[in-house]
C-alpha atoms as a PDB file:
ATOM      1  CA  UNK A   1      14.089   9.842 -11.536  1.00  0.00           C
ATOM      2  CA  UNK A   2      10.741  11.671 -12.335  1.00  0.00           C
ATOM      3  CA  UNK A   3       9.309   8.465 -10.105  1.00  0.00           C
ATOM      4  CA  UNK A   4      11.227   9.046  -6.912  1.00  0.00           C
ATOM      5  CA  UNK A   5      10.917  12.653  -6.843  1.00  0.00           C
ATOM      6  CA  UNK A   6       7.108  11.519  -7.272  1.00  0.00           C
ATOM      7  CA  UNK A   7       7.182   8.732  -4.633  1.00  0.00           C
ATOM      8  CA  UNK A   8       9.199  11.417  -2.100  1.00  0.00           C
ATOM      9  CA  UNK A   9       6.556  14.549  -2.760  1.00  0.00           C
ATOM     10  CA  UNK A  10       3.498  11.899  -1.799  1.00  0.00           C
ATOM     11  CA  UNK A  11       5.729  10.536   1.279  1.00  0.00           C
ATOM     12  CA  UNK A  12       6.149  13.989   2.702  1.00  0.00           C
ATOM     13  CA  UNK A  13       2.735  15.235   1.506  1.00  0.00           C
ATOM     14  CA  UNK A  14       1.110  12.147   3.703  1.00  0.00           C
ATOM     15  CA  UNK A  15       3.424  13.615   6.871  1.00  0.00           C
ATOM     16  CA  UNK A  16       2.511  16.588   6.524  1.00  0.00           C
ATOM     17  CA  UNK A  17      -1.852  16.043   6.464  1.00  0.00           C
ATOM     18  CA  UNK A  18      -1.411  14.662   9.999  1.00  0.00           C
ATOM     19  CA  UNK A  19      -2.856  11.418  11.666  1.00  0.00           C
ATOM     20  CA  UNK A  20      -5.586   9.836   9.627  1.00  0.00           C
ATOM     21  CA  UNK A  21      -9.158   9.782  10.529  1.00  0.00           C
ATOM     22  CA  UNK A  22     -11.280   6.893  12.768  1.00  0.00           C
ATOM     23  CA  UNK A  23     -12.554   5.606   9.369  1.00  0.00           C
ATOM     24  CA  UNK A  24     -13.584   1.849   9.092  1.00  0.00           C
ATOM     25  CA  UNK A  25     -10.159   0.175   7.826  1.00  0.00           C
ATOM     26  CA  UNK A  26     -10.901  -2.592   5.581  1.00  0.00           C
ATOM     27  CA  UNK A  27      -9.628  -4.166   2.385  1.00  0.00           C
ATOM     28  CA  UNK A  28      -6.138  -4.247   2.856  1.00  0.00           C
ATOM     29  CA  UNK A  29      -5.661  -7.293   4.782  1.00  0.00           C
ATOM     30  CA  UNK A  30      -3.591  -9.732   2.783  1.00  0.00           C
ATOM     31  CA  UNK A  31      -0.490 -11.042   1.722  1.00  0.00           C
ATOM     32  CA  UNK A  32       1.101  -9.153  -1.521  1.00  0.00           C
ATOM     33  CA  UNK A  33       4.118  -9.502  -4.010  1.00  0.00           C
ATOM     34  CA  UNK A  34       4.479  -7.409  -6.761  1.00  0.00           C
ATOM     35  CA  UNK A  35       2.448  -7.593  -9.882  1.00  0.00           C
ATOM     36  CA  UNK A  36       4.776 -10.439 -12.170  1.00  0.00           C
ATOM     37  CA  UNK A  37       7.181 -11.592  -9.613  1.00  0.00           C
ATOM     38  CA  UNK A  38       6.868 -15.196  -8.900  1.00  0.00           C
ATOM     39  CA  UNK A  39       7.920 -15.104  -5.267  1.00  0.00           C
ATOM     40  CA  UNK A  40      10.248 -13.101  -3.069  1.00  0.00           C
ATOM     41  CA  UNK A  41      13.262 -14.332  -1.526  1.00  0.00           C
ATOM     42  CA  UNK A  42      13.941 -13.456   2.093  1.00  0.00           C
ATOM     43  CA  UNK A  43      10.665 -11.968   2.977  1.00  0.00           C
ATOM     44  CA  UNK A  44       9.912 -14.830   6.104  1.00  0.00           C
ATOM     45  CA  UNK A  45       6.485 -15.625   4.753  1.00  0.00           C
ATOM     46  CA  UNK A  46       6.239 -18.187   2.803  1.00  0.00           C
ATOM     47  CA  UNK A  47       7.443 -16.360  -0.769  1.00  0.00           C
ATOM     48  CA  UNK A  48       5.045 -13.518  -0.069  1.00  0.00           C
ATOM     49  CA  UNK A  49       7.221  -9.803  -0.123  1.00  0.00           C
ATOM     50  CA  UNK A  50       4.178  -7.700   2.278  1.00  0.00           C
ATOM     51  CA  UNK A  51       1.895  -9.617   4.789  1.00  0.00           C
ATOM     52  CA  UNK A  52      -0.718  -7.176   6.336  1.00  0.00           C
ATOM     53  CA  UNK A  53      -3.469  -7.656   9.194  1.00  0.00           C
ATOM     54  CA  UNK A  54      -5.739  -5.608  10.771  1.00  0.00           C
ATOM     55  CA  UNK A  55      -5.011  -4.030  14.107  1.00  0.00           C
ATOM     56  CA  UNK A  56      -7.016  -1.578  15.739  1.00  0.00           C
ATOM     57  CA  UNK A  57      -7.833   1.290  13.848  1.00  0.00           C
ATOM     58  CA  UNK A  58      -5.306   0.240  11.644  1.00  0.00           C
ATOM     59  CA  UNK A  59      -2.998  -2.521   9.931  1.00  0.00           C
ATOM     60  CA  UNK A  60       0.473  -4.247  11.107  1.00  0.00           C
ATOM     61  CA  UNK A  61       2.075  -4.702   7.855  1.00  0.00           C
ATOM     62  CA  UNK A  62       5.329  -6.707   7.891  1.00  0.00           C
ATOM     63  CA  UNK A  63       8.069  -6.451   4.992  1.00  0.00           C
ATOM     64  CA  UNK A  64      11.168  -8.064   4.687  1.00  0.00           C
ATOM     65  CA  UNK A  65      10.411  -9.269   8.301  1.00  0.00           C
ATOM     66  CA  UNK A  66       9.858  -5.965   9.783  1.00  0.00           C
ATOM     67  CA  UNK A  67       6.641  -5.008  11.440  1.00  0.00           C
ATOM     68  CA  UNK A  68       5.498  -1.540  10.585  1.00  0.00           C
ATOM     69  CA  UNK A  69       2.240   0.235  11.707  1.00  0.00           C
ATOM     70  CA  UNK A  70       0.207   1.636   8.972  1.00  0.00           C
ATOM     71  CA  UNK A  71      -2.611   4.449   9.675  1.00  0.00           C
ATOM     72  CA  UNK A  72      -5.816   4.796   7.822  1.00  0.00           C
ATOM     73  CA  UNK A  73      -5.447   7.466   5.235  1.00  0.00           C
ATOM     74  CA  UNK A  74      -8.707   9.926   5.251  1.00  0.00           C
ATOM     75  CA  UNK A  75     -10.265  10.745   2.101  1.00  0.00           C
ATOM     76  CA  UNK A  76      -8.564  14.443   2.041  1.00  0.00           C
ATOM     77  CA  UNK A  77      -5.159  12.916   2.326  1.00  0.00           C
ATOM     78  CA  UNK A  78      -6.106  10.767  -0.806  1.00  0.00           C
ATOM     79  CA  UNK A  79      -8.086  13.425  -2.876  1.00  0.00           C
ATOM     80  CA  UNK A  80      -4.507  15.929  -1.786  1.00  0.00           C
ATOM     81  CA  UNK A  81      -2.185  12.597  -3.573  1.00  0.00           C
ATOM     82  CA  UNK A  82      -4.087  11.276  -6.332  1.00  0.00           C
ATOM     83  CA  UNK A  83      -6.674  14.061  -7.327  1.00  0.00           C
ATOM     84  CA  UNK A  84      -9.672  12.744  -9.309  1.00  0.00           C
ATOM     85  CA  UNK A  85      -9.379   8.889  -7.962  1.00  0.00           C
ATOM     86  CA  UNK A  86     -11.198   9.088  -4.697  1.00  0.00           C
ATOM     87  CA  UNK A  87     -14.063   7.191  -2.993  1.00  0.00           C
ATOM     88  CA  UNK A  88     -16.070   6.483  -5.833  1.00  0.00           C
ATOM     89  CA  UNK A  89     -13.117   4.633  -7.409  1.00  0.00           C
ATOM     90  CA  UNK A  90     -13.028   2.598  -4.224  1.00  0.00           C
ATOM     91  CA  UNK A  91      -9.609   4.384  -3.168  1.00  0.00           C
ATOM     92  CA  UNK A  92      -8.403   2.890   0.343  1.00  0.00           C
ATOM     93  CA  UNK A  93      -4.662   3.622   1.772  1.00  0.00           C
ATOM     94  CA  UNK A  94      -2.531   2.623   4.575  1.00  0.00           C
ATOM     95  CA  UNK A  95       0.512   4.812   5.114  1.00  0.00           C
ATOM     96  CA  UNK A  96       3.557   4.801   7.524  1.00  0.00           C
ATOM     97  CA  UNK A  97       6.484   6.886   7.096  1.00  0.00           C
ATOM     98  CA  UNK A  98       8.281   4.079   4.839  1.00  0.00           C
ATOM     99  CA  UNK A  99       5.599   3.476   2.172  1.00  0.00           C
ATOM    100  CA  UNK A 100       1.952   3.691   1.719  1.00  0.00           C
ATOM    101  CA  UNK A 101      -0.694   0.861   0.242  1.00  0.00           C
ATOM    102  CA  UNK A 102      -3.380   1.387  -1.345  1.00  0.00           C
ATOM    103  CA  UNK A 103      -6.667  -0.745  -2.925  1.00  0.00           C
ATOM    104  CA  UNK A 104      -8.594   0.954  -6.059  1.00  0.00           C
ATOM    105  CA  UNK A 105     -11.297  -0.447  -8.152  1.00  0.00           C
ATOM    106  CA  UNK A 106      -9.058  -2.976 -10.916  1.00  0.00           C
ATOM    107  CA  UNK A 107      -8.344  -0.631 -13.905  1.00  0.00           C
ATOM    108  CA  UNK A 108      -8.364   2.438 -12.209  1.00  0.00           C
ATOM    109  CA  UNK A 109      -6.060   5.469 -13.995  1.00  0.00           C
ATOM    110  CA  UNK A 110      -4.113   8.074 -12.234  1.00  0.00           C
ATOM    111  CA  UNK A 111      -4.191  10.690 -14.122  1.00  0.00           C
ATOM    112  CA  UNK A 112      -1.460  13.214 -12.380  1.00  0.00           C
ATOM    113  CA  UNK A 113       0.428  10.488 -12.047  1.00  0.00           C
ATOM    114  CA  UNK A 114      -0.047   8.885 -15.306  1.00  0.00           C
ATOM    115  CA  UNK A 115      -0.195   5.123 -14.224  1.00  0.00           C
ATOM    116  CA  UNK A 116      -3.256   2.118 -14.448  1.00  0.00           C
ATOM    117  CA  UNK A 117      -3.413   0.265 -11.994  1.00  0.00           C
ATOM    118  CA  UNK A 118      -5.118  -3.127 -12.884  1.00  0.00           C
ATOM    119  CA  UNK A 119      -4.945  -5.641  -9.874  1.00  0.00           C
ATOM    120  CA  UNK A 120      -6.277  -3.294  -7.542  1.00  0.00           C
ATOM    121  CA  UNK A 121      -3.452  -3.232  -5.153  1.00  0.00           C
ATOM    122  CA  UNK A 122      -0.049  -0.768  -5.375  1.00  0.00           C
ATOM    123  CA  UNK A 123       2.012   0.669  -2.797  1.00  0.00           C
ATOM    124  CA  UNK A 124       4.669   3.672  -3.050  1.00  0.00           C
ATOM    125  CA  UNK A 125       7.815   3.092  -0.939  1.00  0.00           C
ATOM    126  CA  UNK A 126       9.660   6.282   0.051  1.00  0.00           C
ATOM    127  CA  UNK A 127      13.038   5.950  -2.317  1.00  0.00           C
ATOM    128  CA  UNK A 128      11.978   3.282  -4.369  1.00  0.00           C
ATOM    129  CA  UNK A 129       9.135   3.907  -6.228  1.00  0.00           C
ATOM    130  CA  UNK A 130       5.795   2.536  -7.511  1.00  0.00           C
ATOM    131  CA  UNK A 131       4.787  -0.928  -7.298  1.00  0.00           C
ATOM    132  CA  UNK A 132       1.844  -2.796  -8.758  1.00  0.00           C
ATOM    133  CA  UNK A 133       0.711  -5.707  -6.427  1.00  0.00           C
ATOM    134  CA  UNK A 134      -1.382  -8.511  -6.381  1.00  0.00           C
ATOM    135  CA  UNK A 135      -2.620 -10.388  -3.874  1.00  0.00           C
ATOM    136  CA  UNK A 136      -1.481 -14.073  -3.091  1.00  0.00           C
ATOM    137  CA  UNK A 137      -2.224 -17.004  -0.564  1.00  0.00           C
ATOM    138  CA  UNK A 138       0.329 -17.239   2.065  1.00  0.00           C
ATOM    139  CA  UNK A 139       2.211 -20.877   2.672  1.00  0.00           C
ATOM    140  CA  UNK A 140       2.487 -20.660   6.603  1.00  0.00           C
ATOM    141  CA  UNK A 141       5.986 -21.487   7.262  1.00  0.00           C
ATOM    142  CA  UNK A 142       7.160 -23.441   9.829  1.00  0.00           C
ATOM    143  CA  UNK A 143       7.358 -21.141  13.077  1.00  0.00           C
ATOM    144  CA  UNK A 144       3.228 -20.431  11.882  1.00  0.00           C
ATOM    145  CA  UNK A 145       3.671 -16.986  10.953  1.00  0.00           C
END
């Protein structure tokens, strides 16, 4: 419980700091499952749950199939969600309205929020909760997705 009323408060905080800056996205390209899961049924890619490129000032992120545009975070939006993990700590996010997905430097502690993340990869789904990802290679499936 204490999670999704902590996963809903960073949603609506992320709405309500407005459209992210013109930063540099980077980093977040990749194909993710969570952290222990051997591979995700359903997803259309080949076992992997979250496939994410880079478009524009951006990323197209596609789970479960469905495309969703994710905005670069600015630092201020970051420092506002997870004070005392910023920049130096490597801290880079994506959000859309659905969930938000972030890289940190492996090992990284949130203290408000009291988790480690060590793969260097989570993401905070509005409703659902906190998830610790990894990054995997992608088996291109047949229609060369």
């Amino acid at each position: 419980m204490r999670h999704a009323v902590a996963v809903a408060c960073l949603v609506a905080a992320l709405l309500r700091l407005g459209a992210a800056t013109a930063q540099e996205p980077d980093g977040l390209s990749g194909n993710y499952r969570p952290v222990g899961e051997e591979a995700v049924s359903g997803d259309g890619a080949g076992g992997v749950g979250l496939r994410v490129v880079r478009e524009g000032n951006g990323w197209r992120a596609w789970f479960a199939g469905q495309p969703k545009r994710l905005e670069v975070a600015s630092p201020d939006q970051m420092a506002g969600l997870f004070p005392g993990v910023g920049e130096s700590r490597g801290l880079r996010c994506g959000w859309s309205e659905e969930f938000v997905l972030c890289r940190v430097t492996p090992g990284t502690f949130f203290p408000r929020q009291g988790f480690r993340i060590d793969s260097g990869y989570f993401s905070v789904i509005a409703g659902a909760g906190l998830y610790e990802l990894e990054r995997v290679e992608a088996t291109p499936d047949v229609r060369g997705r």
